[in-house]
Protein backbone atom coordinates (compact mmCIF):
# COMPACT_ATOMS: atom_id res chain seq x y z
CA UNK A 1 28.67 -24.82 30.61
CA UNK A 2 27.67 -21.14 29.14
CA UNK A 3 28.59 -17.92 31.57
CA UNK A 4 26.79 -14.76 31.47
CA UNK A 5 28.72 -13.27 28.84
CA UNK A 6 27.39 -16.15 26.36
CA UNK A 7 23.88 -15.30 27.61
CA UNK A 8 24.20 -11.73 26.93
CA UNK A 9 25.15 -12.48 23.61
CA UNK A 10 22.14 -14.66 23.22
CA UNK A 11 19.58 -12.03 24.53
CA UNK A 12 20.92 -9.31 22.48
CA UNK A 13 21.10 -11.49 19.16
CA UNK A 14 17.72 -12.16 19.38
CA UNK A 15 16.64 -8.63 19.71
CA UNK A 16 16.08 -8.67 24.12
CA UNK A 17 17.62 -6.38 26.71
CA UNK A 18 19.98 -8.95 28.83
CA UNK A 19 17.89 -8.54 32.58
CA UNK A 20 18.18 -9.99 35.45
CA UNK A 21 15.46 -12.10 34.78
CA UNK A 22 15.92 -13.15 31.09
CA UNK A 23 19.30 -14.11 32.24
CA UNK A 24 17.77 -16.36 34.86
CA UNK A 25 15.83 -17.94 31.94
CA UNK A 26 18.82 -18.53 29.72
CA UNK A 27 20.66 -20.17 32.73
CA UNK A 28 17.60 -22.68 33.03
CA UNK A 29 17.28 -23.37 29.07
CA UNK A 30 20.94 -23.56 28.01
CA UNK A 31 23.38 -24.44 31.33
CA UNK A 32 23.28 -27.94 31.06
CA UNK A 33 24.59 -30.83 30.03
CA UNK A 34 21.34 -32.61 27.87
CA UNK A 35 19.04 -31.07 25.90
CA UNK A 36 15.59 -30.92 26.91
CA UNK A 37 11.61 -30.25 26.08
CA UNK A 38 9.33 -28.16 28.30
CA UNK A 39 6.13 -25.59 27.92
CA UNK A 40 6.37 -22.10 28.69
CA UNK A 41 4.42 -22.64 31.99
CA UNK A 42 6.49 -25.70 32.64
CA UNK A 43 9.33 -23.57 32.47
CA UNK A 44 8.11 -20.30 34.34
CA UNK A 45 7.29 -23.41 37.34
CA UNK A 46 11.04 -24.74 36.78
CA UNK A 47 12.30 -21.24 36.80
CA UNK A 48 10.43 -20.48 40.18
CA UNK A 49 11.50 -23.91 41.66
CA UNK A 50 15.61 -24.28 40.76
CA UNK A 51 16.08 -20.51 40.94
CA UNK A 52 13.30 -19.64 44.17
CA UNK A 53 12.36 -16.83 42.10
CA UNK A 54 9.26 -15.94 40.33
CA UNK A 55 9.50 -14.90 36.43
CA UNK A 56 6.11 -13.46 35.00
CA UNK A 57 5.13 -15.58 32.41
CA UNK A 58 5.13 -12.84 29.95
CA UNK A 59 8.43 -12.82 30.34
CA UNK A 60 9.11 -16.54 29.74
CA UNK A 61 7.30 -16.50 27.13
CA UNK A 62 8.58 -13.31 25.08
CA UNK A 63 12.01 -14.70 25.86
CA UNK A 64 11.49 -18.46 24.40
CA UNK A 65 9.51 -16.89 21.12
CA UNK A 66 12.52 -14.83 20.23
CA UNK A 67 14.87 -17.60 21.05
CA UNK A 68 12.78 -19.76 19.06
CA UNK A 69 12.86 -17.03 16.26
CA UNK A 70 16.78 -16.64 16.29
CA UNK A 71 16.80 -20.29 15.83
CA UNK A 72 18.03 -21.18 19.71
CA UNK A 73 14.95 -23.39 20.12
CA UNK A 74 12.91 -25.27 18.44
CA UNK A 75 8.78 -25.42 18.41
CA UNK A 76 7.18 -29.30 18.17
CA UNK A 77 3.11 -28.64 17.94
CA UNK A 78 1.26 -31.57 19.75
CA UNK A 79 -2.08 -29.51 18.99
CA UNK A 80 -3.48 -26.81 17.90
CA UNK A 81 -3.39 -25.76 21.92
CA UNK A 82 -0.29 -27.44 23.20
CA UNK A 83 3.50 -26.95 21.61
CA UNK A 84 6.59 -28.06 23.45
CA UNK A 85 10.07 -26.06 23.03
CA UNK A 86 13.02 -27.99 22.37
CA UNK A 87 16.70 -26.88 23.50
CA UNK A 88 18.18 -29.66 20.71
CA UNK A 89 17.70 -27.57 17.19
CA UNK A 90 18.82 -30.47 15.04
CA UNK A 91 16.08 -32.25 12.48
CA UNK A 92 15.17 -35.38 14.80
CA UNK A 93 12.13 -37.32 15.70
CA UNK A 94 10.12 -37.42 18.92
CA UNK A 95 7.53 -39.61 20.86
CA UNK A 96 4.88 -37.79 22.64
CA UNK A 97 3.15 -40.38 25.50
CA UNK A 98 -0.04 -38.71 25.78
CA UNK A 99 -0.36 -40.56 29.73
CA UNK A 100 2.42 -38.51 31.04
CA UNK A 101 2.50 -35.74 28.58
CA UNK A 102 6.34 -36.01 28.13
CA UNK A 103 7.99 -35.41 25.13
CA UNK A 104 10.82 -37.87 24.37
CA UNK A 105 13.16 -37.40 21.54
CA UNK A 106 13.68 -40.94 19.83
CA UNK A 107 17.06 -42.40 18.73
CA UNK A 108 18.67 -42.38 15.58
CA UNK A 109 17.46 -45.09 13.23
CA UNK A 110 14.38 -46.04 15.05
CA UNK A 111 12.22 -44.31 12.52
CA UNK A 112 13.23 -44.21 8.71
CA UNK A 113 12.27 -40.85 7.13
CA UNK A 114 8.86 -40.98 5.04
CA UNK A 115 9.26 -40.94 1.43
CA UNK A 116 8.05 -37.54 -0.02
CA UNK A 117 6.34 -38.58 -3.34
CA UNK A 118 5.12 -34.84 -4.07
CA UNK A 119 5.62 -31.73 -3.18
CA UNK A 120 3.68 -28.51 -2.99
CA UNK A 121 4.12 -26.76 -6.02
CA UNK A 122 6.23 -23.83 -5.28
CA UNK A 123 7.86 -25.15 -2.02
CA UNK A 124 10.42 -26.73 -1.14
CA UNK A 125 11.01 -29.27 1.92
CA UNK A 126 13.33 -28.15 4.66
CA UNK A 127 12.60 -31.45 7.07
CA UNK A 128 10.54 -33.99 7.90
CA UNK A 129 10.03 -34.60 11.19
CA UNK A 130 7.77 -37.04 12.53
CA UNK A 131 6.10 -36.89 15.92
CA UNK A 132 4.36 -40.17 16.88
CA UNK A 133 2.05 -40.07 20.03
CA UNK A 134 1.90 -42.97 22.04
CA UNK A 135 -0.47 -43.92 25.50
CA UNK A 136 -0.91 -47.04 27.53
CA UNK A 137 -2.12 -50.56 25.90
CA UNK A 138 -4.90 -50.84 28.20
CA UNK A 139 -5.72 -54.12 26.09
CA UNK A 140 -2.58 -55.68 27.29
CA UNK A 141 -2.48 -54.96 30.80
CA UNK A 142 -3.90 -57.54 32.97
């Protein structure tokens, strides 16, 4: 488990004053045993819940961007209004079950990396991750 010194050292590498309340946030995101994924307001409700304090949003969510700039989190787009934050940096793949809304990271080998034929001219690939949304079989359930 991380102490506060390790969470200073966070905040400041990613450019943010170590408060009170950012410290709160790092205790949330990164003093645990398993990774996890979460929204901002997901977390700014966690945050108020565990900790019986109230963050402002703002907050949360200045604190998670510059995380996610330093490279302490990662960003998984579900839409072009929903993204889910990832404490586990590593290239892997997820499920998204669009009936719960939970993001689920899935296990090694159950999805073989797509063959890249061609690439965009000029750029180079850094991953491929692939995000595969899932929802109920209403067909099957009788």
């Amino acid at each position: 488990m991380l102490k506060n010194a390790e969470f200073t050292d966070k905040l400041r590498s990613s450019g943010l004053r170590p408060t009170k309340q950012r410290l709160k946030i790092c205790e949330v995101l990164f003093n645990r045993d398993n990774t996890f994924h979460f929204t901002i307001n997901d977390l700014a409700k966690n945050i108020s819940k565990v900790l019986n304090e109230r963050i402002s949003l703002a907050t949360v969510y200045n604190t998670v961007h510059a995380f996610k700039k330093k490279g302490y989190l990662k960003e998984i787009s579900i839409n072009s209004d929903k993204s889910y934050f990832d404490t586990n940096t590593t290239n892997h793949h997820h499920f998204f079950d669009e009936d719960t809304n939970e993001l689920i990271d899935c296990d090694d080998g159950i999805i073989e990396t797509p063959k890249i034929k061609k690439n965009i001219s000029g750029k180079k690939i850094n991953s491929v991750e692939v995000l595969v949304k899932v929802a109920t079989d209403n067909q099957n359930q009788k």
